[in-house]
C-alpha atoms as a PDB file:
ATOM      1  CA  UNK A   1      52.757-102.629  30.037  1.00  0.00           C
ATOM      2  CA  UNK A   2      54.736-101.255  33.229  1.00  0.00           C
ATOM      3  CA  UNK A   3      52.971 -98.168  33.182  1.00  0.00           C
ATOM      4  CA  UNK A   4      49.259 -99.787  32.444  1.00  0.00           C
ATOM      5  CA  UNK A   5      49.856-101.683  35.551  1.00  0.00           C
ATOM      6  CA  UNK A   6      50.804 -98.738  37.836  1.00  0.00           C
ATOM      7  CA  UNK A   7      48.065 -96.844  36.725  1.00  0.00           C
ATOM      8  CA  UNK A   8      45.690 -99.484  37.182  1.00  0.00           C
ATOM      9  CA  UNK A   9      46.625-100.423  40.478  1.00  0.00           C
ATOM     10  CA  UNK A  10      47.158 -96.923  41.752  1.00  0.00           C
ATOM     11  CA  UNK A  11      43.478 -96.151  41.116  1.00  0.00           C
ATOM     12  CA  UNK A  12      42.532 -99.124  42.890  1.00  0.00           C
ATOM     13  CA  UNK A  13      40.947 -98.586  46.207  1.00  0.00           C
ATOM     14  CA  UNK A  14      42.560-101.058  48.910  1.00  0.00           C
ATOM     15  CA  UNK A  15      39.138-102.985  49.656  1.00  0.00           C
ATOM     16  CA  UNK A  16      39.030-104.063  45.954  1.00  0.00           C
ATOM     17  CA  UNK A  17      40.302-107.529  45.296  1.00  0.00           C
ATOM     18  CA  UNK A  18      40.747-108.697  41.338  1.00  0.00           C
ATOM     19  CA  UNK A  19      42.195-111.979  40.335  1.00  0.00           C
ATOM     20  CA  UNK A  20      45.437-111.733  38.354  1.00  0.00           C
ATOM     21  CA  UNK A  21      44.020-112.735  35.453  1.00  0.00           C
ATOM     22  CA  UNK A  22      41.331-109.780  36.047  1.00  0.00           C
ATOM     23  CA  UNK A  23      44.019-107.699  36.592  1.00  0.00           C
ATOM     24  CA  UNK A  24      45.819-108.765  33.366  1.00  0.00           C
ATOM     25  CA  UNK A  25      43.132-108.091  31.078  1.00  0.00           C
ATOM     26  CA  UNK A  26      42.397-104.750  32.842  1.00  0.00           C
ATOM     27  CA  UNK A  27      45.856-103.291  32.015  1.00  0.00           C
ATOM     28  CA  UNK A  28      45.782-104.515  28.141  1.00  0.00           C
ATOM     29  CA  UNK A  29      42.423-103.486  27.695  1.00  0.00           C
ATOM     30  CA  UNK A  30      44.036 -99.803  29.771  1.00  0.00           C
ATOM     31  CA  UNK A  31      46.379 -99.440  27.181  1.00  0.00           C
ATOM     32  CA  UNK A  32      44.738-100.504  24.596  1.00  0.00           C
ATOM     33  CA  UNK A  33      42.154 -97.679  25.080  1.00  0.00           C
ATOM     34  CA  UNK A  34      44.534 -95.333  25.941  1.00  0.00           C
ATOM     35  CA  UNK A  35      46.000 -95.976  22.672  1.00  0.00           C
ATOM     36  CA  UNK A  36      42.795 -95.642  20.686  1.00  0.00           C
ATOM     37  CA  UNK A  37      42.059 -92.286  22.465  1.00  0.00           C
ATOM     38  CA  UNK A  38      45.754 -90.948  21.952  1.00  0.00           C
ATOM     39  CA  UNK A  39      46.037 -90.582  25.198  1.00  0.00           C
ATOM     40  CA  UNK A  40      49.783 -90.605  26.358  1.00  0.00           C
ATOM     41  CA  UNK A  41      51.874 -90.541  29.385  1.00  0.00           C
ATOM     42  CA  UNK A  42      51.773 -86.841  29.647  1.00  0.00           C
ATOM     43  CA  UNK A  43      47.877 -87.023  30.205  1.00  0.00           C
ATOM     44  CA  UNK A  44      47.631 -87.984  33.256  1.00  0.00           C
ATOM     45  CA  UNK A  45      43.976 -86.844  34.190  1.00  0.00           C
ATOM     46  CA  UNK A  46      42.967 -88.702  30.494  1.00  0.00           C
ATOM     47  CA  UNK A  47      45.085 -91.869  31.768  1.00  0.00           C
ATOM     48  CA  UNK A  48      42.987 -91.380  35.602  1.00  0.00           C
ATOM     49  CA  UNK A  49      39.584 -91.486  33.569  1.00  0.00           C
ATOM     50  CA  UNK A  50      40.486 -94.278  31.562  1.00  0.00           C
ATOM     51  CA  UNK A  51      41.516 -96.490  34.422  1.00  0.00           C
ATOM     52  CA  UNK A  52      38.504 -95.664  36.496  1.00  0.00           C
ATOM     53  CA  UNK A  53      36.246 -96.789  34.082  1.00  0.00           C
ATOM     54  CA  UNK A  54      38.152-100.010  33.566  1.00  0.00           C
ATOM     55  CA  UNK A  55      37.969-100.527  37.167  1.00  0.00           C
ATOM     56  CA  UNK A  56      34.285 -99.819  37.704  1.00  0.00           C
ATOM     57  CA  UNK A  57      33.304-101.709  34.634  1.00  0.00           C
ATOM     58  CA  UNK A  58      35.384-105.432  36.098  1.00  0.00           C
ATOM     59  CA  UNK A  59      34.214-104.475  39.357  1.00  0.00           C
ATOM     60  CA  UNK A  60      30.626-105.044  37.766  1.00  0.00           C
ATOM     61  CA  UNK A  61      31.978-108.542  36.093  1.00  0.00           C
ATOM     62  CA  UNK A  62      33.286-107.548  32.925  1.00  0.00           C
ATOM     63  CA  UNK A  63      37.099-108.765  32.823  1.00  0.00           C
ATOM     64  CA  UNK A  64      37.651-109.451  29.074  1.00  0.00           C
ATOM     65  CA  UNK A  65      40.377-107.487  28.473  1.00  0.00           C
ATOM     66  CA  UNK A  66      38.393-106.537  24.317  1.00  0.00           C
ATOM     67  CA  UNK A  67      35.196-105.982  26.000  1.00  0.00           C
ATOM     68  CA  UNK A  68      36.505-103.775  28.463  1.00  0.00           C
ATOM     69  CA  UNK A  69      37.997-101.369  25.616  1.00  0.00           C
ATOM     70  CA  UNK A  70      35.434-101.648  23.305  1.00  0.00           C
ATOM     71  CA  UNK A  71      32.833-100.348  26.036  1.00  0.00           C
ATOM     72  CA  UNK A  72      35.297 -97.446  27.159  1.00  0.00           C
ATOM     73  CA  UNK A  73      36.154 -96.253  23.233  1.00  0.00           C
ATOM     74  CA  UNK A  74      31.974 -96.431  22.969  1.00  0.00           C
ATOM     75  CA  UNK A  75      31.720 -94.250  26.006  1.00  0.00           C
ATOM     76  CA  UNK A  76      34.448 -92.228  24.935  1.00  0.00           C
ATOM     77  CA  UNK A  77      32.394 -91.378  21.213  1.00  0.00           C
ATOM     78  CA  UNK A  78      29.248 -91.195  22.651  1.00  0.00           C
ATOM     79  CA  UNK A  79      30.558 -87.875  25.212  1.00  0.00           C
ATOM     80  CA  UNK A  80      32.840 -86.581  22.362  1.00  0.00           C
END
């Protein structure tokens, strides 16, 4: 979960403040998608997307670490 964590937080902008627990949920439900998607360490602009969204979607309140990669894989069919 090392890496889940560093890409989470490195997309973060400095202004944005998440709880830990936020936080936690954000990087299972990271690499948990990123999973899903097969999208691996060597993809970093996949990895980039995924954490963006993840970020933008708990900045709007949704910090359940399932909802948060359910609603990214559904995004993630409905562009494929």
């Amino acid at each position: 979960m090392g890496s889940a964590m560093t890409t989470i937080h490195s997309q973060l902008e400095s202004h944005t403040v998440f709880e830990p627990e936020a936080l936690g949920a954000m990087s299972q439900a990271f690499h948990d998608a990123c999973n899903a998607l097969h999208i691996f360490a060597g993809d970093e602009h996949g990895r980039q997307v995924v954490a963006t969204r993840i970020i933008d979607l708990a900045s709007t309140g949704v910090i359940d670490a399932k909802a948060l990669r359910d609603r990214v894989l559904m995004e993630a069919r409905t562009a494929a």
